[in-house]
Protein backbone atom coordinates (compact mmCIF):
# COMPACT_ATOMS: atom_id res chain seq x y z
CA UNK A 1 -24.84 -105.98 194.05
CA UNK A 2 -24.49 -104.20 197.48
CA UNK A 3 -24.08 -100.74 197.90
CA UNK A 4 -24.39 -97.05 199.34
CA UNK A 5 -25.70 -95.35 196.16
CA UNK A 6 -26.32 -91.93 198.20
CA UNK A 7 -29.18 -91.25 195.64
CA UNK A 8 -29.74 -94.32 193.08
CA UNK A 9 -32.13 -92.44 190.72
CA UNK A 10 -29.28 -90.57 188.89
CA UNK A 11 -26.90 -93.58 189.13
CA UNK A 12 -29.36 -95.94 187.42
CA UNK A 13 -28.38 -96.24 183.71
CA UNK A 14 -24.79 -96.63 185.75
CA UNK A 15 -26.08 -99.67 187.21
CA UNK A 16 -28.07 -101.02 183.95
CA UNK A 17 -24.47 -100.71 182.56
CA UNK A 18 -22.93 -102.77 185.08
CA UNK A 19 -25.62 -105.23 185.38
CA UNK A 20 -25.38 -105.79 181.24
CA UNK A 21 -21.68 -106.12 181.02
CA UNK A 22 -21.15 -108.56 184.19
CA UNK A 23 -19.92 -111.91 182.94
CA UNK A 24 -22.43 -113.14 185.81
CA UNK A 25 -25.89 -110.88 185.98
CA UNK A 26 -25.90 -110.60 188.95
CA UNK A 27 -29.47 -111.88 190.92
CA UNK A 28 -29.67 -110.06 193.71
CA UNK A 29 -28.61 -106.22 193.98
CA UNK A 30 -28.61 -104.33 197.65
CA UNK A 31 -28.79 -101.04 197.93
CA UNK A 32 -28.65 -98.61 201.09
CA UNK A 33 -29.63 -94.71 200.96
CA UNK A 34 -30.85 -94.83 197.74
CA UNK A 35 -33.40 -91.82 197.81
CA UNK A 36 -32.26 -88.06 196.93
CA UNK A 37 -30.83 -86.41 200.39
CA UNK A 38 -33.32 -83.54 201.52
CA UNK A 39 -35.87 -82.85 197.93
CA UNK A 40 -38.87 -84.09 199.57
CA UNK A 41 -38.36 -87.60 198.30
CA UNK A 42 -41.77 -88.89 199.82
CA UNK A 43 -42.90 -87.90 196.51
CA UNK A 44 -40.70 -90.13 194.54
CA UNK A 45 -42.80 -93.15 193.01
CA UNK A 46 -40.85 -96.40 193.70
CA UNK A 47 -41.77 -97.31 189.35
CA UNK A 48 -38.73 -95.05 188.90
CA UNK A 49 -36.54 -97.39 190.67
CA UNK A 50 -37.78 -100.81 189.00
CA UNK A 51 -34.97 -102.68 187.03
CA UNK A 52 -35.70 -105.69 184.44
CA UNK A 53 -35.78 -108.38 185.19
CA UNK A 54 -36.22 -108.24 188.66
CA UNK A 55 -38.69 -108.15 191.37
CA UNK A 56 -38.09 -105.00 193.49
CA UNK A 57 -38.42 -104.73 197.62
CA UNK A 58 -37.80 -102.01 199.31
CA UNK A 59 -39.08 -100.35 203.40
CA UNK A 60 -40.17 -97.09 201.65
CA UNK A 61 -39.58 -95.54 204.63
CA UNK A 62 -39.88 -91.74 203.90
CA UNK A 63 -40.27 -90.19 207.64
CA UNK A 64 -37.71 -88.11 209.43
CA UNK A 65 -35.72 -88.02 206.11
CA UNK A 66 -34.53 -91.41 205.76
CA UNK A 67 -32.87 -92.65 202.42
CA UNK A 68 -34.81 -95.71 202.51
CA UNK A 69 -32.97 -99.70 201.84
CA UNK A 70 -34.15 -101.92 199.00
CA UNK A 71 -33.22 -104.95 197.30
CA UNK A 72 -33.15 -106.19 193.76
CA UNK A 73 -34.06 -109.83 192.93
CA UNK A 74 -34.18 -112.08 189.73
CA UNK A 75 -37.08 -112.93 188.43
CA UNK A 76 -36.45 -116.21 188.12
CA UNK A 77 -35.98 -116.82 192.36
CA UNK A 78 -38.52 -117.32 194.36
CA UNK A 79 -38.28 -114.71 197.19
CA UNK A 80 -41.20 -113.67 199.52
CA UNK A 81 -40.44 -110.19 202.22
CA UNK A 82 -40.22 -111.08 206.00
CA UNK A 83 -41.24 -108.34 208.56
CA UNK A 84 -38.99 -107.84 211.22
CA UNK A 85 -40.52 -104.77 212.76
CA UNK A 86 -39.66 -101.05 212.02
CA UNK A 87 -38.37 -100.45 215.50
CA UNK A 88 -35.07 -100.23 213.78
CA UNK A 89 -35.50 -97.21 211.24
CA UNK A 90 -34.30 -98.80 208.17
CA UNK A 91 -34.09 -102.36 206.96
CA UNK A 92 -35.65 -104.85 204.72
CA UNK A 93 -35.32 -108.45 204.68
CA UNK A 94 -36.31 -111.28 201.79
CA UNK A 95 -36.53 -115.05 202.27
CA UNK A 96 -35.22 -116.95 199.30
CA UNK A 97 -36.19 -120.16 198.66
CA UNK A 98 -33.34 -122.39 198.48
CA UNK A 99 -33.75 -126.40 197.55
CA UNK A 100 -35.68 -128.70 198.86
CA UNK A 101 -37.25 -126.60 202.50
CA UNK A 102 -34.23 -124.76 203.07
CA UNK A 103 -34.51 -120.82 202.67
CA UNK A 104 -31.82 -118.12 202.62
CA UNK A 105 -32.75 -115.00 204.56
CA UNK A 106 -31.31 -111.71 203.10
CA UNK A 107 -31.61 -108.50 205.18
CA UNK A 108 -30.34 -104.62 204.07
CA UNK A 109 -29.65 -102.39 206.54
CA UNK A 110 -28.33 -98.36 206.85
CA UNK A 111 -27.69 -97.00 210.31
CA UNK A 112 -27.24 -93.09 210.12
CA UNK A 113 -24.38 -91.87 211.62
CA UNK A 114 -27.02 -89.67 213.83
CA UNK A 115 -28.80 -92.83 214.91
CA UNK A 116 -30.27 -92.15 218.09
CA UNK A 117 -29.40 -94.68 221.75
CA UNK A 118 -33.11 -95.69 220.91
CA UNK A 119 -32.67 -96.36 217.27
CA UNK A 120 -28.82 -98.31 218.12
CA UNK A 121 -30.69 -100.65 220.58
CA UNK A 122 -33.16 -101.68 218.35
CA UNK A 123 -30.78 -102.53 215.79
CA UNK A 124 -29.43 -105.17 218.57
CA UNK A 125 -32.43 -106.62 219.33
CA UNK A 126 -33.16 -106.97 215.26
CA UNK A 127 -30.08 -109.30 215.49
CA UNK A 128 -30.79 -110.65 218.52
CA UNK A 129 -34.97 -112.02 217.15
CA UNK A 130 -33.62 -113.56 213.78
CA UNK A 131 -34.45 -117.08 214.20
CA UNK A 132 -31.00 -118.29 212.84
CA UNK A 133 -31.38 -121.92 212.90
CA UNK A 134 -34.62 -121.57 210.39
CA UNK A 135 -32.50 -120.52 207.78
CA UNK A 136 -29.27 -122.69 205.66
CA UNK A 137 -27.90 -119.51 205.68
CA UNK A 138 -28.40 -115.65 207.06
CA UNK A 139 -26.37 -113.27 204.97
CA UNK A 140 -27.23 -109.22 206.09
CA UNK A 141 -25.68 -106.46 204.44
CA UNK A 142 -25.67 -102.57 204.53
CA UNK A 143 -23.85 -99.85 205.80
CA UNK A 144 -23.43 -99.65 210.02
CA UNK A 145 -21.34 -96.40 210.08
CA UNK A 146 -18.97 -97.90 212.95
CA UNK A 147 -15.51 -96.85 211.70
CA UNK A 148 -13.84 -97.06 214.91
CA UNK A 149 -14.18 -101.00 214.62
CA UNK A 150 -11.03 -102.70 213.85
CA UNK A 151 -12.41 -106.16 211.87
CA UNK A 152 -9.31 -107.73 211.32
CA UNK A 153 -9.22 -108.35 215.62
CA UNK A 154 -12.91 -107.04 215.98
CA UNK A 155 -12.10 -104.53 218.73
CA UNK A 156 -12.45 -100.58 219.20
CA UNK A 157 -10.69 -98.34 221.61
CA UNK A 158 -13.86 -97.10 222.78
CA UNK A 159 -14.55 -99.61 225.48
CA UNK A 160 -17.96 -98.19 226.93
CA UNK A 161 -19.34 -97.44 222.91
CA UNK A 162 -21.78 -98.84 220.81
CA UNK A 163 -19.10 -99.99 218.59
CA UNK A 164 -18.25 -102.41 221.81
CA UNK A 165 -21.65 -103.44 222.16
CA UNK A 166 -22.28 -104.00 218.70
CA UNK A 167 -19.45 -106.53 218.32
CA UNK A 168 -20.52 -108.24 221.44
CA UNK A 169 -23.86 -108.82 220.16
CA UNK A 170 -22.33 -110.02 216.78
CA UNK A 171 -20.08 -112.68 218.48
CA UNK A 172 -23.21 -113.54 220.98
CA UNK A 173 -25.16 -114.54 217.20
CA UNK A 174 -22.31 -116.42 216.28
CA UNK A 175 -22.11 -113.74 212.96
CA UNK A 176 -18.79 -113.68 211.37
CA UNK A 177 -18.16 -110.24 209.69
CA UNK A 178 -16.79 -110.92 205.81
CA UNK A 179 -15.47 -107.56 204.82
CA UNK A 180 -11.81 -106.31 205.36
CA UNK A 181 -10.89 -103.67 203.01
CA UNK A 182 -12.12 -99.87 203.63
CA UNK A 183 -15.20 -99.84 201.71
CA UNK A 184 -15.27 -95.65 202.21
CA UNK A 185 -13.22 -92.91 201.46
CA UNK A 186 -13.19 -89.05 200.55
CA UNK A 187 -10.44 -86.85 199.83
CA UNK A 188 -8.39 -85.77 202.56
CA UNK A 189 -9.95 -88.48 204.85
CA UNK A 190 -9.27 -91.88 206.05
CA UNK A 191 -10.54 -94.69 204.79
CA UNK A 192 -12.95 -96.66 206.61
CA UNK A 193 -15.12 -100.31 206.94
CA UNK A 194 -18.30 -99.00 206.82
CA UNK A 195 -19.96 -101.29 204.94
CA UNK A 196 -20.61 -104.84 206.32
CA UNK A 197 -21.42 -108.61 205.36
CA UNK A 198 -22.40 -110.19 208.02
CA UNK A 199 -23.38 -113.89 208.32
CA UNK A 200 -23.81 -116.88 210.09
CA UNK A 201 -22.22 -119.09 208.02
CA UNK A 202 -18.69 -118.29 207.09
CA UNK A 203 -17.79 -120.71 204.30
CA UNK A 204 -21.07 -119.69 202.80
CA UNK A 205 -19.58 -116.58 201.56
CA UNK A 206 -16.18 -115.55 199.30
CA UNK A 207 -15.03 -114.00 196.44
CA UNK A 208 -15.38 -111.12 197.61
CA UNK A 209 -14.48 -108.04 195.36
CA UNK A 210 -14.37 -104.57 196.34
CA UNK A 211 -15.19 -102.09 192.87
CA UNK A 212 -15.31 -98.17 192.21
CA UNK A 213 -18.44 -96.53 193.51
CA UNK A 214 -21.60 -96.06 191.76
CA UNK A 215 -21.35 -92.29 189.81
CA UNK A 216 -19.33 -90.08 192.23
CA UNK A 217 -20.95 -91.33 195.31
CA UNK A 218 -17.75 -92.81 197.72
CA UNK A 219 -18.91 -96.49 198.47
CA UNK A 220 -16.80 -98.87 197.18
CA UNK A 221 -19.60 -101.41 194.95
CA UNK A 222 -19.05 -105.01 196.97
CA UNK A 223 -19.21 -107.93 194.71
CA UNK A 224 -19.11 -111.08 196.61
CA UNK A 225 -20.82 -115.12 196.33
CA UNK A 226 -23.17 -117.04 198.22
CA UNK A 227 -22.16 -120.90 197.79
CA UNK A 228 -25.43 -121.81 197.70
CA UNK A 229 -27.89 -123.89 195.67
CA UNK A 230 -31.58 -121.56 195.20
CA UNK A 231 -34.48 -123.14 193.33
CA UNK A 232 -36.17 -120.77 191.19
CA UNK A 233 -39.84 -120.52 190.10
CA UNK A 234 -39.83 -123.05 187.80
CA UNK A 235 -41.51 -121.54 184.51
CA UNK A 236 -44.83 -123.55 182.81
CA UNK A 237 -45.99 -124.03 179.64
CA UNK A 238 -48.27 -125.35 177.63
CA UNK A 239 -48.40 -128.90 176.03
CA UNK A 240 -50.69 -129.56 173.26
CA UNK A 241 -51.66 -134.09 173.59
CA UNK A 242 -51.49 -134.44 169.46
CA UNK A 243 -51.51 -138.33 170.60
CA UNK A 244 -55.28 -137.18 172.28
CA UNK A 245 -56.37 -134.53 169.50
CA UNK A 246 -59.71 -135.55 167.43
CA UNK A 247 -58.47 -135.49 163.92
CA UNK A 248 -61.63 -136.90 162.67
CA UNK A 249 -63.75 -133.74 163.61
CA UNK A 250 -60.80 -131.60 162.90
CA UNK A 251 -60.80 -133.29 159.35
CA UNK A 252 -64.59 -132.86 158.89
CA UNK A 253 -64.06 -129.30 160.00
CA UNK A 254 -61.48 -128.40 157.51
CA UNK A 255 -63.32 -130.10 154.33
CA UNK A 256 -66.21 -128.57 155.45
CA UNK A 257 -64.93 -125.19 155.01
CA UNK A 258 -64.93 -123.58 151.58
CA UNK A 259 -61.61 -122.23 151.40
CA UNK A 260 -61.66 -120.97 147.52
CA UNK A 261 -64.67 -118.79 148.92
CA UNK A 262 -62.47 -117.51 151.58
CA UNK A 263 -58.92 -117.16 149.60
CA UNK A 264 -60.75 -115.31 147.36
CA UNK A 265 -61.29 -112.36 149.85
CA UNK A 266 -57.89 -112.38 149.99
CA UNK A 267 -56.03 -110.05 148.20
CA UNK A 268 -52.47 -111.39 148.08
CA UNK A 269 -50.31 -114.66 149.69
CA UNK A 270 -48.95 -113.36 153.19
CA UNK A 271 -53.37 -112.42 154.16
CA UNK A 272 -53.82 -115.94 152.46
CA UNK A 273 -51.26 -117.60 154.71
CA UNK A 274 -52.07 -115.69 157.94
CA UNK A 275 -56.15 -116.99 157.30
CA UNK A 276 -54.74 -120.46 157.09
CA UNK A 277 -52.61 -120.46 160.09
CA UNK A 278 -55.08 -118.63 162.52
CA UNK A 279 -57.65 -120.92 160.92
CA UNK A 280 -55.33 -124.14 162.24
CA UNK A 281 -54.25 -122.69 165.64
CA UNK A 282 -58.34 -122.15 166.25
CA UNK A 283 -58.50 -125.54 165.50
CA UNK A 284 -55.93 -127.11 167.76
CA UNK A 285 -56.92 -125.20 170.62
CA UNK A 286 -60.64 -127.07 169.87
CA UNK A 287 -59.61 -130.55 169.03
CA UNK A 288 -56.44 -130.77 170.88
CA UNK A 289 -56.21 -130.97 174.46
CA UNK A 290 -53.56 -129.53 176.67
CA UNK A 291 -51.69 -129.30 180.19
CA UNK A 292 -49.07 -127.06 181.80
CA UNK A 293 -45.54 -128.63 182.28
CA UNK A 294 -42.93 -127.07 184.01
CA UNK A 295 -40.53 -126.00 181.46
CA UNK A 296 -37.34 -127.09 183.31
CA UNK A 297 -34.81 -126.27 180.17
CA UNK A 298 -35.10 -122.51 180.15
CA UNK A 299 -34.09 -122.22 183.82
CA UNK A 300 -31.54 -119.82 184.60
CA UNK A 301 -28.38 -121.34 185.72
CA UNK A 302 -30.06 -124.47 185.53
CA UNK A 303 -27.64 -126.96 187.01
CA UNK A 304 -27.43 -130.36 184.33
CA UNK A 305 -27.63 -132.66 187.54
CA UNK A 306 -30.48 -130.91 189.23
CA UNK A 307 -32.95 -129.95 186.75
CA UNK A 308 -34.37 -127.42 188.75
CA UNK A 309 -32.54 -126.14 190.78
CA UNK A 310 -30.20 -123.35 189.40
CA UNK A 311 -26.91 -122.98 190.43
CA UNK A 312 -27.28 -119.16 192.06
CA UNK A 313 -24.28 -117.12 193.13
CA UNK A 314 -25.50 -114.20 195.16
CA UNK A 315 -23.66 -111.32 193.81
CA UNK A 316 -22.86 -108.06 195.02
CA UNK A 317 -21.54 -107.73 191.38
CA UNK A 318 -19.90 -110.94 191.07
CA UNK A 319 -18.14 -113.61 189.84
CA UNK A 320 -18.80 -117.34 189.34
CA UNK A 321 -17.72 -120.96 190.37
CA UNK A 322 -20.30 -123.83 190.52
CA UNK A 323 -21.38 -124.23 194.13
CA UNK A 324 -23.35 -127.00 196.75
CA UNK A 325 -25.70 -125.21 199.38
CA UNK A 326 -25.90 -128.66 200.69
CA UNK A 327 -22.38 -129.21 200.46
CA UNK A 328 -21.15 -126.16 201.14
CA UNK A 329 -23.24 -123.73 203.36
């Protein structure tokens, strides 16, 4: 899910909520500003921001008051943080693991409003360093606070802006911008795009829904999906080789043992049955051997075709149609 929370910590059971009733849970969940505005939220351990069931990353960035980006990711993906440099106040990015040696990179971003001509530059030259063509897809998200930008003809009346340059550097990256509904509004005031999706790959991206805010904050929730095919860490068990085991010593073992001796100590069936069994699992983990396999029919979204590699639909609260990276990024 992507959003502005404007303080997640009191919108979290919210968000629980949503996650449990999706038809689709969602596996990956973006969220700008989502410390408390002006309480000395340095203080704030990141363990009271951890979800189920995901993996959380986040720039814990806690000088000069900033709300701080983070993102949310299944378990079940493999996902690894990439630094692109703090020159840029807040942002995080994630490299996903997609099949074969194709990755997805994922970046979060929140420009203030009061973002300073030093802080607005390096936010171009982020955009500008991402090695595009090392990735089968580039998908950033966040909040840019440029409402002056006109998306459906990306344009501004402000000729000599940021706004101006901003679009320029978008179009120079070959970035198509995905979002055209006001994703922003208050009471008595307009409604604006401040929220963007941004990638490099525009067929990669659709179904995108726009949803009531998080609690009373006044960002719309974005729900969209990433046609694209993620492999996900592959979960191993444990094998026992019964076709290997040494019954014979097993066998000796077991007549060996004098069990009316034992039972005896026993006071009543479910003790008598609970010796036995821990008696035979002691055994088998002796006189059986083992190996780890990877366990490729509990996979989430585990595509019939492609054993493992589950069919993933990057959701910003979402919705779900089976989807080619290869195919389709």
């Amino acid at each position: 899910m992507y959003t502005n929370a404007d303080s997640l910590r009191n919108k979290l059971d919210e968000l629980k909520i949503r996650i449990l009733n999706a038809t689709y849970k969602p596996k990956v969940i973006c969220i700008t500003e989502f410390k408390v505005k002006n309480t000395g939220n340095s203080n704030i351990e990141m363990i009271e921001y951890n979800l189920e069931g995901y993996n959380l990353f986040h720039n814990n960035d806690t000088k000069n008051g900033h709300r701080g980006v983070l993102i949310y990711v299944d378990k079940g993906l493999a996902a690894v943080p990439m630094d692109y440099g703090q020159a840029f106040a807040e942002n995080i990015f994630i490299r996903i693991k997609a099949h074969e040696n194709n990755y997805v990179l994922l970046g979060c971003i929140y420009r203030s409003p009061n973002s300073t001509k030093l802080n607005n530059n390096a936010l171009l030259e982020l955009l500008d360093g991402i090695q595009y063509n090392s990735f089968c897809s580039v998908i950033i998200v966040g909040d840019f606070n440029l409402p002056d930008i006109n998306w459906k003809f990306p344009s501004t009346v402000n000729t000599q802006g940021y706004s101006c340059e901003f679009i320029k550097r978008i179009e120079d990256n070959y970035l198509h911008q995905m979002v055209q509904e006001p994703t922003r509004g208050r009471a008595g005031q307009r409604s604006n795009i401040l929220d963007l999706i941004l990638t490099n790959e525009e067929n990669s991206v659709d179904n995108i829904v726009y949803e009531a805010p998080l609690g009373k904050g006044d960002h719309s929730v974005i729900n969209f999906r990433i046609k694209i095919d993620c492999e996900a860490e592959v979960p191993k068990t444990i094998k026992y080789l019964y076709d290997k085991a040494n019954f014979e010593d097993m066998r000796c073992f077991l007549k060996e043992k004098d069990w009316e001796t034992e039972m005896y100590k026993l006071s009543n069936v479910e003790e008598k049955w609970k010796y036995f069994v821990q008696t035979y699992t002691s055994l088998v983990e002796q006189f059986v051997p083992k190996r780890e396999v990877k366990n490729t029919n509990n996979v989430i979204g585990t595509d019939k075709k492609v054993k493992h590699r589950p069919k993933v639909d990057f959701h910003i609260l979402r919705t779900n149609e089976n989807t080619d990276c290869g195919k389709d990024l």
